[in-house]
C-alpha atoms as a PDB file:
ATOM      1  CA  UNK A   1      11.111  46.704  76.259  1.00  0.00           C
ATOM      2  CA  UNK A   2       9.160  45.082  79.425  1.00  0.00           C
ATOM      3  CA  UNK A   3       6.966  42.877  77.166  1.00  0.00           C
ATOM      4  CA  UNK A   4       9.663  41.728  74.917  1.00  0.00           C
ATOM      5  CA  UNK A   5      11.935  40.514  77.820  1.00  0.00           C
ATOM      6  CA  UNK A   6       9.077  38.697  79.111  1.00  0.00           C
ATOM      7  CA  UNK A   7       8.438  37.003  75.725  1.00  0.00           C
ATOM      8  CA  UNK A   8      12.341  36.252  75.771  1.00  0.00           C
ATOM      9  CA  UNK A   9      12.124  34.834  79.252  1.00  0.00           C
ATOM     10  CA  UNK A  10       9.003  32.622  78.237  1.00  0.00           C
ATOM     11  CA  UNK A  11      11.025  31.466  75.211  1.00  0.00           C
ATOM     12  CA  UNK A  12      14.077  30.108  76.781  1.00  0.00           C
ATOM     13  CA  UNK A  13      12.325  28.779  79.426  1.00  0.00           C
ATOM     14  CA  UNK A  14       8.604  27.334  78.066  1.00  0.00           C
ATOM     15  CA  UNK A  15      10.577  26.245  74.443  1.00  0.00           C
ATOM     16  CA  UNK A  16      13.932  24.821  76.037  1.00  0.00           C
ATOM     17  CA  UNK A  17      12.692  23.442  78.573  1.00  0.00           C
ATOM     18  CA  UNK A  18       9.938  21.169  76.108  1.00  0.00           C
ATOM     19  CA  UNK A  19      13.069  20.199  73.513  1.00  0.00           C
ATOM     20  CA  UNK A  20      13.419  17.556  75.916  1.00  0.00           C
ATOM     21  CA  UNK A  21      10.194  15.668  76.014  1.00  0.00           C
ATOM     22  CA  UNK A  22      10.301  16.682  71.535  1.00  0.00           C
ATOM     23  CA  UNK A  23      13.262  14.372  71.645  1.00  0.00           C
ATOM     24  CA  UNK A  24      12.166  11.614  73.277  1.00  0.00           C
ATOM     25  CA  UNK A  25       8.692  11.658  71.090  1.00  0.00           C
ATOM     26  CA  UNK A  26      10.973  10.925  68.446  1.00  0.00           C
ATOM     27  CA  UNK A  27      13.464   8.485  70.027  1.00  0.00           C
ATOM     28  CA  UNK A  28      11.333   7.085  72.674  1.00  0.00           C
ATOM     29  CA  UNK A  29       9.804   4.347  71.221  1.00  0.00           C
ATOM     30  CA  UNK A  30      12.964   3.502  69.028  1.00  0.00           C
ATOM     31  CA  UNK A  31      13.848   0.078  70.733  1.00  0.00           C
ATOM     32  CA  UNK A  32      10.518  -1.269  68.809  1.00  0.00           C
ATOM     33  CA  UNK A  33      10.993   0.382  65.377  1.00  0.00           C
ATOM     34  CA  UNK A  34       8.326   2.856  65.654  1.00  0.00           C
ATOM     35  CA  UNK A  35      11.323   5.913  65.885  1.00  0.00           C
ATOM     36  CA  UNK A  36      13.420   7.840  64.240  1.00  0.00           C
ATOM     37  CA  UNK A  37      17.078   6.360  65.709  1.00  0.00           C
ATOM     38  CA  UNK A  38      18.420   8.656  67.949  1.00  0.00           C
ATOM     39  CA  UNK A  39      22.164   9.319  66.101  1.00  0.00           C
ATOM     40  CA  UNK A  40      20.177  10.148  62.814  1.00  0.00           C
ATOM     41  CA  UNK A  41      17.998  12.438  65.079  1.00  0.00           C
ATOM     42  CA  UNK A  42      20.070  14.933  66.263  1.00  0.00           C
ATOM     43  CA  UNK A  43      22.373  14.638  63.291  1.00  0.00           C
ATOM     44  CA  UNK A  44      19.007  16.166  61.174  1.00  0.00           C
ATOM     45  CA  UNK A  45      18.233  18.416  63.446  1.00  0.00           C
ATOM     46  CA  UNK A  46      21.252  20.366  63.693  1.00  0.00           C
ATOM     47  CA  UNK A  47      22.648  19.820  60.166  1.00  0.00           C
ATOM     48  CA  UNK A  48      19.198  21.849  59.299  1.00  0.00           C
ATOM     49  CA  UNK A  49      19.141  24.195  62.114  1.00  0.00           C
ATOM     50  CA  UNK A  50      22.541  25.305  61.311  1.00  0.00           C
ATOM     51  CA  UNK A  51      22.193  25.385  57.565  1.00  0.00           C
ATOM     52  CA  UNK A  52      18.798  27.594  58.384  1.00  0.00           C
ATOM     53  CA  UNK A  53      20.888  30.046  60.911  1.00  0.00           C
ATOM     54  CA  UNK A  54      23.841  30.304  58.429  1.00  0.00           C
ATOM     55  CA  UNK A  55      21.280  31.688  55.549  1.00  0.00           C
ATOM     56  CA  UNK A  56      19.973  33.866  57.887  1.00  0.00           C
ATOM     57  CA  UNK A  57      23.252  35.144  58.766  1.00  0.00           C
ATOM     58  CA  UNK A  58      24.213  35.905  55.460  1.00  0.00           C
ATOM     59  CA  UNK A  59      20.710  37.378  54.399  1.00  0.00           C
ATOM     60  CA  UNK A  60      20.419  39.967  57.150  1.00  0.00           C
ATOM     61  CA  UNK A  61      24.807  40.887  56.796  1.00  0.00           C
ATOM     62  CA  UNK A  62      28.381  40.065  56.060  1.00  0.00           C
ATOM     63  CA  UNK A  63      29.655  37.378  57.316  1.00  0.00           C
ATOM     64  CA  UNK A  64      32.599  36.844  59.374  1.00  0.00           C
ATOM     65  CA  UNK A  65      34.024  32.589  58.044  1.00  0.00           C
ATOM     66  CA  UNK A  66      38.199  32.886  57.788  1.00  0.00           C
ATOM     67  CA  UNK A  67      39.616  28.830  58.542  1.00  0.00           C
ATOM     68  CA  UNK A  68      40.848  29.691  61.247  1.00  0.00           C
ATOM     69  CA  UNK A  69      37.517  30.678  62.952  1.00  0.00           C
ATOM     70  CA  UNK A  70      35.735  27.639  60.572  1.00  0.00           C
ATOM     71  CA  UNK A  71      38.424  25.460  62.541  1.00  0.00           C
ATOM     72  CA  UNK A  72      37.483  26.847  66.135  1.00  0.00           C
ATOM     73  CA  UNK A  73      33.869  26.278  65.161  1.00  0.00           C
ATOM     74  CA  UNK A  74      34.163  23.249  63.991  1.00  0.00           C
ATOM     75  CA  UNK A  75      36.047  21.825  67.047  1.00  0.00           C
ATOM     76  CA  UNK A  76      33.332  23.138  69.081  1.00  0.00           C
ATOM     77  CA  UNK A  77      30.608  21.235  66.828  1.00  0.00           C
ATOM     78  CA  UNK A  78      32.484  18.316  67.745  1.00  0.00           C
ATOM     79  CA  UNK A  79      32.764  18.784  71.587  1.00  0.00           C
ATOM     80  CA  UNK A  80      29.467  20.310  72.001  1.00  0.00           C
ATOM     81  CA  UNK A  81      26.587  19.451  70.135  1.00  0.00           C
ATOM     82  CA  UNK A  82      28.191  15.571  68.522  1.00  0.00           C
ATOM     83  CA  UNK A  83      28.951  14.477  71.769  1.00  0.00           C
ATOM     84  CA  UNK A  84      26.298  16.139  73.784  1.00  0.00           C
ATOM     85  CA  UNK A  85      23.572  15.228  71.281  1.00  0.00           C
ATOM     86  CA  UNK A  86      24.794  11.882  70.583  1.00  0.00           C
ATOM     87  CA  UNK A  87      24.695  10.603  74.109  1.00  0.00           C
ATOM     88  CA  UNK A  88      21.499  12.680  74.773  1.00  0.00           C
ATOM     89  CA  UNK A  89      19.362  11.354  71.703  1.00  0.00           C
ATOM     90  CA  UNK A  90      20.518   7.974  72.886  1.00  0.00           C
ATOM     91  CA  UNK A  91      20.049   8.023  76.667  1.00  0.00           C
ATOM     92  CA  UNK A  92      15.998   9.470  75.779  1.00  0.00           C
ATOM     93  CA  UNK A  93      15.624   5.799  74.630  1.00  0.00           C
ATOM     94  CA  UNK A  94      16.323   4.835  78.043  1.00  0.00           C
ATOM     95  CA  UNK A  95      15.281   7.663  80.822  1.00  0.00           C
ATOM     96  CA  UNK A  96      12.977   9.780  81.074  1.00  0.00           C
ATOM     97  CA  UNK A  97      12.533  13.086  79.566  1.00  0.00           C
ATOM     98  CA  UNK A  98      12.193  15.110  82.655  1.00  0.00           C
ATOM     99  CA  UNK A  99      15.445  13.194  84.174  1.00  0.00           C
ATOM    100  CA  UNK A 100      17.238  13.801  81.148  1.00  0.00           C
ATOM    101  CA  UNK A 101      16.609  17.636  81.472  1.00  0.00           C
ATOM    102  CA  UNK A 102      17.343  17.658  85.409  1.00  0.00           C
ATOM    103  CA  UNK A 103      20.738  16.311  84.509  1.00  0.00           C
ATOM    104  CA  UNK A 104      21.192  18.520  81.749  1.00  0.00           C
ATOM    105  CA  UNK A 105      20.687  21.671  83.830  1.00  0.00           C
ATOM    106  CA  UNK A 106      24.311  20.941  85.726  1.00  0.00           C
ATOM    107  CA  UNK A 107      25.864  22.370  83.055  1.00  0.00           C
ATOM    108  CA  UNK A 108      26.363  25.659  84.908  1.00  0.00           C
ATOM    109  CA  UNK A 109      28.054  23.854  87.793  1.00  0.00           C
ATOM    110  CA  UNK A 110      30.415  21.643  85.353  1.00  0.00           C
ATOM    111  CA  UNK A 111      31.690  25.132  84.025  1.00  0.00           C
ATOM    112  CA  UNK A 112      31.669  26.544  87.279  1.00  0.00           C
ATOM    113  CA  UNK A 113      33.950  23.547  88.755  1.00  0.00           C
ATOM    114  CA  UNK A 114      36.240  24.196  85.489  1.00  0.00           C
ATOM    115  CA  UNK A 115      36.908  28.020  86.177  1.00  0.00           C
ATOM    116  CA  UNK A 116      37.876  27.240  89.875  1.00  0.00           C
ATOM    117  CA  UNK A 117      39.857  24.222  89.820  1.00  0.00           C
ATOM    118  CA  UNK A 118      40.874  24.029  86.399  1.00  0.00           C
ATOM    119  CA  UNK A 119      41.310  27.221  84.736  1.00  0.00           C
ATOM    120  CA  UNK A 120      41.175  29.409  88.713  1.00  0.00           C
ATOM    121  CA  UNK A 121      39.349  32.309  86.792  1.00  0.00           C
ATOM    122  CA  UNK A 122      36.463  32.196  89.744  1.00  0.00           C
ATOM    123  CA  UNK A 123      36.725  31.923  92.949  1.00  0.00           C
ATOM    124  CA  UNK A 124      35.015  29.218  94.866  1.00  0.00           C
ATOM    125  CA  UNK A 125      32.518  30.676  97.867  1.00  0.00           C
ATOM    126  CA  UNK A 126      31.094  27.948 100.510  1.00  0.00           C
ATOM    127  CA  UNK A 127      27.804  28.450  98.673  1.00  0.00           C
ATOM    128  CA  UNK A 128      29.204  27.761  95.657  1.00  0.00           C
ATOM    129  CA  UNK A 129      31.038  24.745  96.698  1.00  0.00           C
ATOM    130  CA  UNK A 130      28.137  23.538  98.303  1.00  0.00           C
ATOM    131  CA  UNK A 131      26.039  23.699  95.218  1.00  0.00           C
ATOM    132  CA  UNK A 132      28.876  21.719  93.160  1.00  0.00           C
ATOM    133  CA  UNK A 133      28.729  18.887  96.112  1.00  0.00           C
ATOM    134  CA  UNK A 134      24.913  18.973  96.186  1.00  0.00           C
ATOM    135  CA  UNK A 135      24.681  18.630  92.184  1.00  0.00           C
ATOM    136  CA  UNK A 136      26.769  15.795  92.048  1.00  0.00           C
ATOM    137  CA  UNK A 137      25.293  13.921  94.598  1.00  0.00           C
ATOM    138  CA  UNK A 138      21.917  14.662  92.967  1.00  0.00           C
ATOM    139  CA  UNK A 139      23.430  12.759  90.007  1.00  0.00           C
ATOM    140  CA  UNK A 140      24.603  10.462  91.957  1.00  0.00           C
ATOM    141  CA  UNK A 141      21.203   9.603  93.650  1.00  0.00           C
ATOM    142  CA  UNK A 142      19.478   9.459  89.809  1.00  0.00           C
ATOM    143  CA  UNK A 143      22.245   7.199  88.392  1.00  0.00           C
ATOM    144  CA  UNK A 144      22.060   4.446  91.644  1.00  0.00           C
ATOM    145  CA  UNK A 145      18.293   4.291  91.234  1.00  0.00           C
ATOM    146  CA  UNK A 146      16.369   1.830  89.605  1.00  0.00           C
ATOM    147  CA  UNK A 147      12.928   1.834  89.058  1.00  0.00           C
ATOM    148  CA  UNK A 148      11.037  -1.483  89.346  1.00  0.00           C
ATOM    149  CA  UNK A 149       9.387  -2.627  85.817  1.00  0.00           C
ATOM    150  CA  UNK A 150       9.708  -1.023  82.428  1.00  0.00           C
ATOM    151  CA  UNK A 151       7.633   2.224  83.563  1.00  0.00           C
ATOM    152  CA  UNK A 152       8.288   5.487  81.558  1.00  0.00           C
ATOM    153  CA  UNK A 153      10.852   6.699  84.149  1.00  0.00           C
ATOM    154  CA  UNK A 154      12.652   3.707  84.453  1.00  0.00           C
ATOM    155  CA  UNK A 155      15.862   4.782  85.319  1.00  0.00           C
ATOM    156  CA  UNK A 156      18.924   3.681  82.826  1.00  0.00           C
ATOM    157  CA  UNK A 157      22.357   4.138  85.121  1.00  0.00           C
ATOM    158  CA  UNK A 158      24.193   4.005  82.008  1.00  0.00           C
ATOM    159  CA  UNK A 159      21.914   6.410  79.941  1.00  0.00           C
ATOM    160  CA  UNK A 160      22.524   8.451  82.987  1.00  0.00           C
ATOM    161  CA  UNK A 161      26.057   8.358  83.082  1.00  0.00           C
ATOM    162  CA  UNK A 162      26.233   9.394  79.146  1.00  0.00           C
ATOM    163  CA  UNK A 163      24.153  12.457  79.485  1.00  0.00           C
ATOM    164  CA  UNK A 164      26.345  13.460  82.634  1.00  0.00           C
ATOM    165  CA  UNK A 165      29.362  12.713  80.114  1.00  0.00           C
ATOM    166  CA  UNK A 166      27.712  15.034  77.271  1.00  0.00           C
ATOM    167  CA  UNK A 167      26.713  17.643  79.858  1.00  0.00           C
ATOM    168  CA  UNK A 168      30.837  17.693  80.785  1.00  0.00           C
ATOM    169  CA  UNK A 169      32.055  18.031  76.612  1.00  0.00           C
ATOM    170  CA  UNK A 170      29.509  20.829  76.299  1.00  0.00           C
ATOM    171  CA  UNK A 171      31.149  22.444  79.569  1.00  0.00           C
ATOM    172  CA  UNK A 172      34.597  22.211  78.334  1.00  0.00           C
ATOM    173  CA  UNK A 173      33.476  23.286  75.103  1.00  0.00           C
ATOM    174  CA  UNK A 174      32.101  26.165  76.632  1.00  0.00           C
ATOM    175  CA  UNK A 175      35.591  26.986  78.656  1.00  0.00           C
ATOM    176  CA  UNK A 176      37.654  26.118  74.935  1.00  0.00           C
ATOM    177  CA  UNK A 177      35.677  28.672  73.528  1.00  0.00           C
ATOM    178  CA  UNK A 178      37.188  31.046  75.056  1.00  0.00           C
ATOM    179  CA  UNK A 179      40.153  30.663  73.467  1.00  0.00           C
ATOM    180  CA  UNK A 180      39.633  29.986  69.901  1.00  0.00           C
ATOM    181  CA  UNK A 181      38.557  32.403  66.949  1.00  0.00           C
ATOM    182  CA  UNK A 182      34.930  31.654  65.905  1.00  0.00           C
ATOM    183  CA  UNK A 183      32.890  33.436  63.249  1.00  0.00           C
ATOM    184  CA  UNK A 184      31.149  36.460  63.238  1.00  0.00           C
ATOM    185  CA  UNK A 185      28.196  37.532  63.397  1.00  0.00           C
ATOM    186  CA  UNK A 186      26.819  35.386  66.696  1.00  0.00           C
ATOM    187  CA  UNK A 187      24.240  33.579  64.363  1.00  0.00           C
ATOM    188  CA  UNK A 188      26.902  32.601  62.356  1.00  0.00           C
ATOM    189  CA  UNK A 189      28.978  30.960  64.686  1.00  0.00           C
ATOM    190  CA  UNK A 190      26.173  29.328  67.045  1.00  0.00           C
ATOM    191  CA  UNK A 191      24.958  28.406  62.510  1.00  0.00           C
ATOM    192  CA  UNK A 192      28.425  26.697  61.902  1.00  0.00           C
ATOM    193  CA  UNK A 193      28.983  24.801  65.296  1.00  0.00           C
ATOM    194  CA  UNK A 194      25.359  23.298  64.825  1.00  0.00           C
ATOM    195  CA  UNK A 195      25.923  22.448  60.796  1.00  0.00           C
ATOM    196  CA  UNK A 196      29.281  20.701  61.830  1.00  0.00           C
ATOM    197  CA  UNK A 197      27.972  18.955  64.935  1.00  0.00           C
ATOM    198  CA  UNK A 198      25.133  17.858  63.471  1.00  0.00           C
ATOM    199  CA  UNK A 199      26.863  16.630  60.228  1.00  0.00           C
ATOM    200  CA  UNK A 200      29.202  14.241  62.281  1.00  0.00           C
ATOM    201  CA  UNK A 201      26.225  13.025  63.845  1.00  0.00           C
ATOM    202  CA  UNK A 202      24.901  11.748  60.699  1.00  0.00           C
ATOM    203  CA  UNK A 203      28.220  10.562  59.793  1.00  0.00           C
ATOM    204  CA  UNK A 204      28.195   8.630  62.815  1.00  0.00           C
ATOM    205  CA  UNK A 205      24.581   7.469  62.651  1.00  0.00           C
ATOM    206  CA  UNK A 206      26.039   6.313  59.276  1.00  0.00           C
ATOM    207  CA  UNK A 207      28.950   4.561  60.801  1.00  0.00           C
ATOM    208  CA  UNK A 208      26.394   3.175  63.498  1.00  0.00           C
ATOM    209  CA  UNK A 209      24.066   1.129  60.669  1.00  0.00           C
ATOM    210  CA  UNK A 210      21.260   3.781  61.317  1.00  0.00           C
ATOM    211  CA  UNK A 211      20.397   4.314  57.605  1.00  0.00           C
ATOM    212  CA  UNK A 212      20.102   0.449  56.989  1.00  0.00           C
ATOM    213  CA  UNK A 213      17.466   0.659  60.081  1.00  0.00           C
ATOM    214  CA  UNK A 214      15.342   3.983  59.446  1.00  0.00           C
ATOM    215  CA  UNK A 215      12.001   3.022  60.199  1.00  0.00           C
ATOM    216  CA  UNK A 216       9.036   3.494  57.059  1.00  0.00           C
ATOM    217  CA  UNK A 217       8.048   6.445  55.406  1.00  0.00           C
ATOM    218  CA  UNK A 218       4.928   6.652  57.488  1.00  0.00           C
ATOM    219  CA  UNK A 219       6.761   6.830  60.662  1.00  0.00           C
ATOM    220  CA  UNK A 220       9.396   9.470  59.457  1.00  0.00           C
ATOM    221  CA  UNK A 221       6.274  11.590  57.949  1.00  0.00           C
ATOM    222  CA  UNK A 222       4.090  10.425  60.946  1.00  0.00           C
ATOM    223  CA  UNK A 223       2.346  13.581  62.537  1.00  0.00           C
ATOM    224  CA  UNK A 224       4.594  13.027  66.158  1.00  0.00           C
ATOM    225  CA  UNK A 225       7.940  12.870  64.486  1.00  0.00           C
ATOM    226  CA  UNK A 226       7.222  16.109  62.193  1.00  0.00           C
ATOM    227  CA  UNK A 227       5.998  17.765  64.730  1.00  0.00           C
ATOM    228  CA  UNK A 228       8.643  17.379  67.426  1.00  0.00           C
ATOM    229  CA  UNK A 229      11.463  17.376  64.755  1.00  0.00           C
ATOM    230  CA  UNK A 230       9.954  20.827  63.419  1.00  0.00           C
ATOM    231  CA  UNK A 231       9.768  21.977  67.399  1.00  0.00           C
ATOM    232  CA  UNK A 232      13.538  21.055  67.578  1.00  0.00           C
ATOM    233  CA  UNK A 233      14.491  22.479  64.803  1.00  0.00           C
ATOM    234  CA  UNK A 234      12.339  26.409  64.602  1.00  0.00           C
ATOM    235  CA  UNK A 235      11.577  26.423  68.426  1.00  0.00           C
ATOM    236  CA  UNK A 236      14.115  25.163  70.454  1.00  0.00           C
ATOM    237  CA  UNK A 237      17.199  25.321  68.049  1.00  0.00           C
ATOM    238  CA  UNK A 238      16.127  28.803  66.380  1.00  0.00           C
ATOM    239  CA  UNK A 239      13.839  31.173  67.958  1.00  0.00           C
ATOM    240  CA  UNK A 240      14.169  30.592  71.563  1.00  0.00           C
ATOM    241  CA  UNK A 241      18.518  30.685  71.010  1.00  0.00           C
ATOM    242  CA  UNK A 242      17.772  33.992  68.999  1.00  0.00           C
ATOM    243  CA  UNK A 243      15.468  35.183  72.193  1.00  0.00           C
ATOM    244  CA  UNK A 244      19.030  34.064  74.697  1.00  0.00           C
ATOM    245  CA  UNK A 245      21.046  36.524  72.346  1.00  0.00           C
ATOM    246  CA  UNK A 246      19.081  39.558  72.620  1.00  0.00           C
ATOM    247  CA  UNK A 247      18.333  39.124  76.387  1.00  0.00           C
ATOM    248  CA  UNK A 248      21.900  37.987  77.465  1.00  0.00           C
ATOM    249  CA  UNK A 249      22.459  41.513  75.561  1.00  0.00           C
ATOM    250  CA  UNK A 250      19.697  43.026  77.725  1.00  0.00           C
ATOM    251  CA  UNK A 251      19.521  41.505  81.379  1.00  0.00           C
ATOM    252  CA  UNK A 252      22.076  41.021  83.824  1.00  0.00           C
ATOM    253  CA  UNK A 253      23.838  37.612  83.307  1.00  0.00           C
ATOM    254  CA  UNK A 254      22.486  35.866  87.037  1.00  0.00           C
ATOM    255  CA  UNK A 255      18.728  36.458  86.088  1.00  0.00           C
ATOM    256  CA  UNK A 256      18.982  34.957  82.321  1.00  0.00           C
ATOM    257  CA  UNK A 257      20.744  31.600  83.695  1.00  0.00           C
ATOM    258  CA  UNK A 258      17.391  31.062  85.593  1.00  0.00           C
ATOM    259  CA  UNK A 259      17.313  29.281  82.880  1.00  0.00           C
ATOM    260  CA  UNK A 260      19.284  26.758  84.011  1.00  0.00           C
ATOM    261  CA  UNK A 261      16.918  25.547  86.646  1.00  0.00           C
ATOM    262  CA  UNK A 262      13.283  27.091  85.384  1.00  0.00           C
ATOM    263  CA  UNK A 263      13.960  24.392  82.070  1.00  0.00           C
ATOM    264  CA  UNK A 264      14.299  21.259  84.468  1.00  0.00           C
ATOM    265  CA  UNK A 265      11.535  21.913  86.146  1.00  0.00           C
ATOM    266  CA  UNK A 266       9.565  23.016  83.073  1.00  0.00           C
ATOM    267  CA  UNK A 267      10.674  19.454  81.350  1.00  0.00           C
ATOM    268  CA  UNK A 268       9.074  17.380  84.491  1.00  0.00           C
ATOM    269  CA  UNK A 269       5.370  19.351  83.862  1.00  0.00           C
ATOM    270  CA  UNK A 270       5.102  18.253  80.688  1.00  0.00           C
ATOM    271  CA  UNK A 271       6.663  14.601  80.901  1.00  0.00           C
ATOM    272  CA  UNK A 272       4.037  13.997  83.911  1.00  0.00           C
ATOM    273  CA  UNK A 273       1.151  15.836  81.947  1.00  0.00           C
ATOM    274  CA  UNK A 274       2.000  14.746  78.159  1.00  0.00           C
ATOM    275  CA  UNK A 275       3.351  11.179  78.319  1.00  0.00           C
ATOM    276  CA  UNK A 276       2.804   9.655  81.731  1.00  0.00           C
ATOM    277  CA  UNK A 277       5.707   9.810  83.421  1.00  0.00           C
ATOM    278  CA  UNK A 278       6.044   9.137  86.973  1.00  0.00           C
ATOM    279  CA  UNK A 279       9.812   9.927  89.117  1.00  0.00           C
ATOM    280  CA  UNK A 280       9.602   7.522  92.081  1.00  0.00           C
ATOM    281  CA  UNK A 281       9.982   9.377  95.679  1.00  0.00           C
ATOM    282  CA  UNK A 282      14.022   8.620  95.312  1.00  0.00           C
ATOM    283  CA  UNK A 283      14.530  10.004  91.647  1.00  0.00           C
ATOM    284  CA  UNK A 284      12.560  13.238  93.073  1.00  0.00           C
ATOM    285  CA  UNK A 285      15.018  13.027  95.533  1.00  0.00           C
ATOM    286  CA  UNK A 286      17.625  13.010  93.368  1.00  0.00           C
ATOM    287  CA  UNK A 287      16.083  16.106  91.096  1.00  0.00           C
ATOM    288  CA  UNK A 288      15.591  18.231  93.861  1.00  0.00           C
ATOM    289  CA  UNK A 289      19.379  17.791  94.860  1.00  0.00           C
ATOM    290  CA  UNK A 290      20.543  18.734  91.329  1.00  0.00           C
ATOM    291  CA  UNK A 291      18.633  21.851  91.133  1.00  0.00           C
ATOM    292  CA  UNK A 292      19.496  22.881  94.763  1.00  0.00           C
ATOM    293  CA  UNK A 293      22.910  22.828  93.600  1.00  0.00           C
ATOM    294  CA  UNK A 294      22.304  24.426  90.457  1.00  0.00           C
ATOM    295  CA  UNK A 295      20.909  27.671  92.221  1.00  0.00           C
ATOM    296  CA  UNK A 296      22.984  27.344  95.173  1.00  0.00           C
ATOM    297  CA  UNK A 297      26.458  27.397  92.610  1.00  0.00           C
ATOM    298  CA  UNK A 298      24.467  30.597  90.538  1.00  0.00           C
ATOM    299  CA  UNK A 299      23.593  32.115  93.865  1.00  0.00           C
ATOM    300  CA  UNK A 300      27.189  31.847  94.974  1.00  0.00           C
ATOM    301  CA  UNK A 301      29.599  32.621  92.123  1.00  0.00           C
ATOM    302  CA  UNK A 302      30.947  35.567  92.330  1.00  0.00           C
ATOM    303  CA  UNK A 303      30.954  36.670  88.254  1.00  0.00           C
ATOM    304  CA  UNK A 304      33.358  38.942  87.276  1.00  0.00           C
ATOM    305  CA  UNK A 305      32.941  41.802  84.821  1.00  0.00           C
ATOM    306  CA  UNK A 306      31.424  40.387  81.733  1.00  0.00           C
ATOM    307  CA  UNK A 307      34.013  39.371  78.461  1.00  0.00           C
ATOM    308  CA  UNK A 308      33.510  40.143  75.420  1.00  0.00           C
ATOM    309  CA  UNK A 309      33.180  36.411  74.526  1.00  0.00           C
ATOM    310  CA  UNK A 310      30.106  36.191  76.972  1.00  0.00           C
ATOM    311  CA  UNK A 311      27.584  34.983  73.980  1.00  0.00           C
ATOM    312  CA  UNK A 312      29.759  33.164  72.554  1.00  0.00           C
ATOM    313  CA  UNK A 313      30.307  30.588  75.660  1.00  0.00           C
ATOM    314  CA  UNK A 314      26.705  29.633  76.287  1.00  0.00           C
ATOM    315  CA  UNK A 315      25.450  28.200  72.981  1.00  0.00           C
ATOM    316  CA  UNK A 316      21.545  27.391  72.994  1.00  0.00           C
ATOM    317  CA  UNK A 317      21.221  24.418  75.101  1.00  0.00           C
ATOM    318  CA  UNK A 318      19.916  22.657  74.597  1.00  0.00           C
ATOM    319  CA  UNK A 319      21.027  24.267  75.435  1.00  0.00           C
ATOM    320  CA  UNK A 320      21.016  23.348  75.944  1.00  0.00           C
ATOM    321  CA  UNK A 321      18.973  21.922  74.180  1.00  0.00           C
END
């Protein structure tokens, strides 16, 4: 049991926390034509992943798809993973890979701020509070800055603001949840809200002109773009989301959303050591404000006894991701 939480903790940490830098290998370069466009992107990613965890589902047991629950997880396609994804494939063009995951990891507090003020299912400590006011001005440091010249982690403010925008539909998704019916068994669900997300994604990259502008065969086959899109899609989307089921089953709640601040810091290793990018002194600023306030809100919520929809709420993240 020891070794295979470890290898759980490694996944959702080590694989989640490289989707980031995977995505913007194959958006990163798309302002020249040498990438896949970013709306196409996630749209193939997920569309796949979820067709793959959907099989799966039905190979290994019955499946649990009435309209009602298709309807809940379809909604939560929408909020989550189109407009998370969307805004995140996009903004990659334009920060860097390590920022993108530091802002990405205030997801916790954006659900946080939604049970106390919004839905008052929590209630807010002064640790707590001052994690949510720490976060946010993290953000707020990261959005303001600008990096001088085109360096890789020259700092977008509206690529910033987007992600912080996705990072608040996939936090109200998560709090919607709650209330809807959604398919059963978990790989099901998590199957359906990816292979509906991801399908208006293409729609949209449809909508957007991106099929007129895919770049050439040898760029969509190149080595880089199959690579990261197969690391999306089996490591990030699949295996390390299947590792978050078993151990959110397993551990206690607090120590499995380390995640939430191992995966930013995980993401800045490998943007410095695998594609050159640099945070001036103010961005680091910025990034060590956000995940202050990240462990400072964990640290200080007080959770209550866990719900039965507990999986459910905290799809992979890319998460998270």
């Amino acid at each position: 049991m020891r070794v295979r939480k470890l290898l759980a903790y490694a996944a959702i940490y080590v694989l989640w926390g490289g989707s980031f830098l995977a995505i913007r290998e194959i958006v990163g370069a798309a302002a020249s034509g040498q990438s896949v466009p970013p709306f196409f992107a996630a749209g193939f990613r997920f569309t796949l992943a979820g067709l793959i965890l959907l099989i799966w589902s039905r190979l290994t047991g019955p499946i649990s798809l009435s309209p009602r629950q298709l309807y809940g997880a379809s909604l939560l396609g929408l909020i989550m993973f189109t407009c998370l994804y969307a805004g995140l494939f996009w903004a990659e063009i334009r920060i860097a890979s390590g920022v993108a995951a530091v802002i990405s990891a205030m997801i916790p507090v954006w659900i946080f701020a939604g049970e106390v003020f919004l839905l008052r299912t929590q209630r807010a400590t002064a640790l707590s509070l001052t994690g949510i006011a720490l976060g946010f001005l993290g953000v707020v440091v990261l959005a303001v800055h600008s990096s001088p010249g085109a360096t890789p982690a020259h700092t977008s403010t509206l690529a910033v603001f987007v992600t912080v925008a996705g990072t608040i539909c996939w936090s109200a998704g998560t709090l919607l949840s709650r209330r809807l019916a959604l398919p059963r068994p978990q790989k099901a669900n998590a199957g359906w809200q990816m292979f509906s997300g991801g399908f208006l994604l293409l729609l949209l990259s449809a909508t957007a002109g991106e099929f007129r502008r895919l770049p050439p065969t040898a760029i969509l086959l190149s080595p880089r773009v199959l690579v990261s899109m197969a690391y999306l899609v089996v490591a990030a989307s699949i295996v390390a989301y299947t590792a978050y089921v078993w151990i959110i089953a397993h551990d206690s709640p607090t120590r499995v959303s380390s995640y939430a601040y191992v995966n930013p810091v995980f993401a800045l290793i490998l943007g410095a050591t695998l594609a050159g990018e640099r945070l001036a002194p103010l961005q680091l600023a910025g990034t060590a404000l956000v995940l202050a306030g990240v462990v400072a809100t964990l640290m200080g919520k007080q959770t209550p006894a866990p719900q039965p929809h507990s999986v459910d709420e905290e799809q992979a993240t890319s998460a998270s991701r």
